[in-house]
N, C-alpha and C. Protein backbone atom coordinates (compact mmCIF):
# COMPACT_ATOMS: atom_id res chain seq x y z
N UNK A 1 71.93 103.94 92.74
CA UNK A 1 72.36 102.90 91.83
C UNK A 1 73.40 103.43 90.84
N UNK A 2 72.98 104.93 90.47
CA UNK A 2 74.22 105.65 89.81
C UNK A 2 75.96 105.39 89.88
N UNK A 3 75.82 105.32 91.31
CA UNK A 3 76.88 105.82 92.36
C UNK A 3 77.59 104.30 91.75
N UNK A 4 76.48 103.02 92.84
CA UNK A 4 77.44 102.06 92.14
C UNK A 4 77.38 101.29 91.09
N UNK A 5 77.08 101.62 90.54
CA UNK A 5 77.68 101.14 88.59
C UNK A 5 78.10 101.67 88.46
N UNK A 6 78.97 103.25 88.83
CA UNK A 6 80.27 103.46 88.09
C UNK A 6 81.32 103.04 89.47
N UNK A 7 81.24 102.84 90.43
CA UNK A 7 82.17 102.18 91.66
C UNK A 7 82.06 100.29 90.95
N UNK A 8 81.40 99.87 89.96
CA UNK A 8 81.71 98.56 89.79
C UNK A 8 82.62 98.72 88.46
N UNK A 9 82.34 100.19 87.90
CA UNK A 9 83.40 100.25 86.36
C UNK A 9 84.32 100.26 87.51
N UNK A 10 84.79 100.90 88.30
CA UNK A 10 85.89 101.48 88.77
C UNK A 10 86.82 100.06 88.86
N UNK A 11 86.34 99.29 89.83
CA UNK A 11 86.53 98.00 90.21
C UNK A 11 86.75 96.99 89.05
N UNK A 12 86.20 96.79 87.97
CA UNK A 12 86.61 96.02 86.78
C UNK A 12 87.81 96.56 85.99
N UNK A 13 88.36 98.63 86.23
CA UNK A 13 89.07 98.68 85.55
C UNK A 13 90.73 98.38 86.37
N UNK A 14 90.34 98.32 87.88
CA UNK A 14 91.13 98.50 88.85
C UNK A 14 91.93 96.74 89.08
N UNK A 15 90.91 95.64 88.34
CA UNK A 15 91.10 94.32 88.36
C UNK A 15 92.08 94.27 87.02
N UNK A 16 91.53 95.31 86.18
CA UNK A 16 92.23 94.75 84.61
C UNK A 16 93.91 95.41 85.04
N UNK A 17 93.95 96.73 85.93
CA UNK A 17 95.48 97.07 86.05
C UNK A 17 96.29 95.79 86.29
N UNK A 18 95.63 95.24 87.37
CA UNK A 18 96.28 94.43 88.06
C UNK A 18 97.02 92.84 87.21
N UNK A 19 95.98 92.82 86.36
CA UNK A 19 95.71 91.91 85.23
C UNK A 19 97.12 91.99 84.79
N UNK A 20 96.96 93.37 84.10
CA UNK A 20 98.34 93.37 82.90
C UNK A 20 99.39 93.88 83.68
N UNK A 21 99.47 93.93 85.00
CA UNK A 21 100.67 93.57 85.83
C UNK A 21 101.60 92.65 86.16
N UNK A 22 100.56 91.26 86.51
CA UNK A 22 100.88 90.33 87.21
C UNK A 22 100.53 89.03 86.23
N UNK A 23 99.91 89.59 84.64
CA UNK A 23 99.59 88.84 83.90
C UNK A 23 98.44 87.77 84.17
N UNK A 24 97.79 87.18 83.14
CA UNK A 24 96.85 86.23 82.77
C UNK A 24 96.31 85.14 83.77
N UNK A 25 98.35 84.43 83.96
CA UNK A 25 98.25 83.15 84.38
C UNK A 25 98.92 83.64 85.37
N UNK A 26 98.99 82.98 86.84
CA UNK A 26 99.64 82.63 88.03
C UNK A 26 100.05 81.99 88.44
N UNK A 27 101.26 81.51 89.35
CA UNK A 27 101.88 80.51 89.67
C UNK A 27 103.56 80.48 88.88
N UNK A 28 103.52 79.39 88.84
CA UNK A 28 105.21 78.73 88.01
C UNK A 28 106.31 78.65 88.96
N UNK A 29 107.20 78.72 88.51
CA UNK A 29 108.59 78.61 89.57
C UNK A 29 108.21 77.42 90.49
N UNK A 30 108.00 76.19 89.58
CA UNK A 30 108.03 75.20 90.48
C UNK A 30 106.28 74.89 90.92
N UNK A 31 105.44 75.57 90.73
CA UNK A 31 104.26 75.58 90.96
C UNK A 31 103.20 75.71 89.72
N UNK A 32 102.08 75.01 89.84
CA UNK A 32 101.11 74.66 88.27
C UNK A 32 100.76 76.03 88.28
N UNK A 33 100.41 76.47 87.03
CA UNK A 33 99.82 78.27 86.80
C UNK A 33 98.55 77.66 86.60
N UNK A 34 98.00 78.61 87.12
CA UNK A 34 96.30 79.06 86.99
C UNK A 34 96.13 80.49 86.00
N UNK A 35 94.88 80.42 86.02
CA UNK A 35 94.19 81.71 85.77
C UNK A 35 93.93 82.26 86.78
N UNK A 36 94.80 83.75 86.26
CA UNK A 36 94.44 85.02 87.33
C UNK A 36 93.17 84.94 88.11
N UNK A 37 92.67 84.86 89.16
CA UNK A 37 91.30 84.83 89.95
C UNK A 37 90.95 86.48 89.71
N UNK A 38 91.54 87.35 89.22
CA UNK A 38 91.33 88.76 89.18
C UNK A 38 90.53 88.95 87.60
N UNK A 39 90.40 87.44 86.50
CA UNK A 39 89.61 87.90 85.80
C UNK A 39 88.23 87.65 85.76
N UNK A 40 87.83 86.62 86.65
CA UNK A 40 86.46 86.37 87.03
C UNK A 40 85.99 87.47 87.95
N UNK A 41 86.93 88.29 89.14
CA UNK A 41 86.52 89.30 89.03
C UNK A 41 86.29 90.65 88.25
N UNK A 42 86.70 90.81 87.45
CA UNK A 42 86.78 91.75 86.68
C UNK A 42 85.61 91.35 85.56
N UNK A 43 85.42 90.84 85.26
CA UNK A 43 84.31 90.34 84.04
C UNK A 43 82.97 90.50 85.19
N UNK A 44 82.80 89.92 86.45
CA UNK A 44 81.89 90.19 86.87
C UNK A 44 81.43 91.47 87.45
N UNK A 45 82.44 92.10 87.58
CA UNK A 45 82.36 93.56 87.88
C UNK A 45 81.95 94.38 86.49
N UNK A 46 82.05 94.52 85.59
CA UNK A 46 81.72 94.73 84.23
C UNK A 46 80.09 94.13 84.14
N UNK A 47 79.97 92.81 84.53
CA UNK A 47 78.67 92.57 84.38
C UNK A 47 77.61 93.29 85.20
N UNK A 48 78.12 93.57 86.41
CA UNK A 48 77.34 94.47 87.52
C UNK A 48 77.20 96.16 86.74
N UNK A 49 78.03 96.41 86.46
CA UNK A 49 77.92 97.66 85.79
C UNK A 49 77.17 97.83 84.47
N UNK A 50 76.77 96.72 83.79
CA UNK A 50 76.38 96.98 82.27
C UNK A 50 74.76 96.63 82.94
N UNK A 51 74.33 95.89 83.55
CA UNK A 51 73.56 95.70 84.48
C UNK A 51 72.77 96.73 85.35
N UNK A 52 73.32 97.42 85.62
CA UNK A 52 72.84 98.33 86.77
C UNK A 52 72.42 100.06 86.02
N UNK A 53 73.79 99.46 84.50
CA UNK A 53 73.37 100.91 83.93
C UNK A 53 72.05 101.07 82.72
N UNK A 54 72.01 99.54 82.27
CA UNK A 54 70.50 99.27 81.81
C UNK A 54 69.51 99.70 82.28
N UNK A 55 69.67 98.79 84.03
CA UNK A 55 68.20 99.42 84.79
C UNK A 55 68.25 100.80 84.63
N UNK A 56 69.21 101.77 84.59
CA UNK A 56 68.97 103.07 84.61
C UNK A 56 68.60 103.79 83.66
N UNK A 57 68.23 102.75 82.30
CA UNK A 57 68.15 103.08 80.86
C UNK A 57 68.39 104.59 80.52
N UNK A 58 70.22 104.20 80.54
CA UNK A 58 71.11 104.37 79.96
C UNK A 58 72.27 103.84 79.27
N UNK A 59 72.68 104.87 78.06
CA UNK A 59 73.54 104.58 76.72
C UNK A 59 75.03 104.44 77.57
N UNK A 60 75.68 103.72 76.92
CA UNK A 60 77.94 104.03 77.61
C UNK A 60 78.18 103.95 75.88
N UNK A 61 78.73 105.13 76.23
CA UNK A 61 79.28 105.29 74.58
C UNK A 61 81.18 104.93 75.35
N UNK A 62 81.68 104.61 74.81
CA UNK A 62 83.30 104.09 75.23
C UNK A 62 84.20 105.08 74.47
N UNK A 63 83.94 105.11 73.75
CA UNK A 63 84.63 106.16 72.85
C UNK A 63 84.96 107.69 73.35
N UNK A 64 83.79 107.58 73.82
CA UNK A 64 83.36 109.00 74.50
C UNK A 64 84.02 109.34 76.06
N UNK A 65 83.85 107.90 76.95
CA UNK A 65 84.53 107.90 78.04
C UNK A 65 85.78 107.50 77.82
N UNK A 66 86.17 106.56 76.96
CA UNK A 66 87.54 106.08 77.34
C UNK A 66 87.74 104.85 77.90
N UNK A 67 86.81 104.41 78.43
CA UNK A 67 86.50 102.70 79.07
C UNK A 67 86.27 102.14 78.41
N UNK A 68 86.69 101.02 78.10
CA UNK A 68 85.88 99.71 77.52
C UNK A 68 85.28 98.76 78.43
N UNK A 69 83.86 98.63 77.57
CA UNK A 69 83.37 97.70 78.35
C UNK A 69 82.93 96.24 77.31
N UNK A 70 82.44 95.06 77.92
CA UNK A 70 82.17 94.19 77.00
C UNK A 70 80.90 94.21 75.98
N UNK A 71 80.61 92.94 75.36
CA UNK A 71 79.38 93.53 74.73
C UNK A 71 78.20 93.48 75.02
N UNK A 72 77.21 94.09 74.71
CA UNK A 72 76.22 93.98 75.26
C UNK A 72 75.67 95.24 76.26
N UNK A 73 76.30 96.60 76.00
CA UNK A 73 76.68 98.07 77.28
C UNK A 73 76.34 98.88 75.88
């Protein structure tokens, strides 16, 4: 379970690159913008990880790693 809660950080931080790549919203040029579908993944990937690292009752200090995660980790 170790293994993947940090393969789901990996994945929420790998959604947020993509995020502030390709930005927020999607679409235009003639087409309605949406919301990125990469932030419902990414928030749920974050949730799998804050999740998985509870059951393991364990602390994520962010500061310490360098990740941010939401609240509630």
């Amino acid at each position: 379970m170790f293994i993947q809660a940090l393969r789901a950080l990996d994945r929420a931080e790998a959604c947020r690159e993509a995020i502030d790549r390709e930005g927020m919203m999607i679409g235009g040029e003639g087409k309605i913008a949406h919301i990125n579908p990469l932030l419902k993944a990414e928030k749920d990937a974050r949730g799998q990880f804050a999740a998985m690292w509870k059951a393991l009752h364990l602390t994520y200090n962010g500061a310490v790693d360098g990740r941010r995660l939401g609240a509630g980790v």
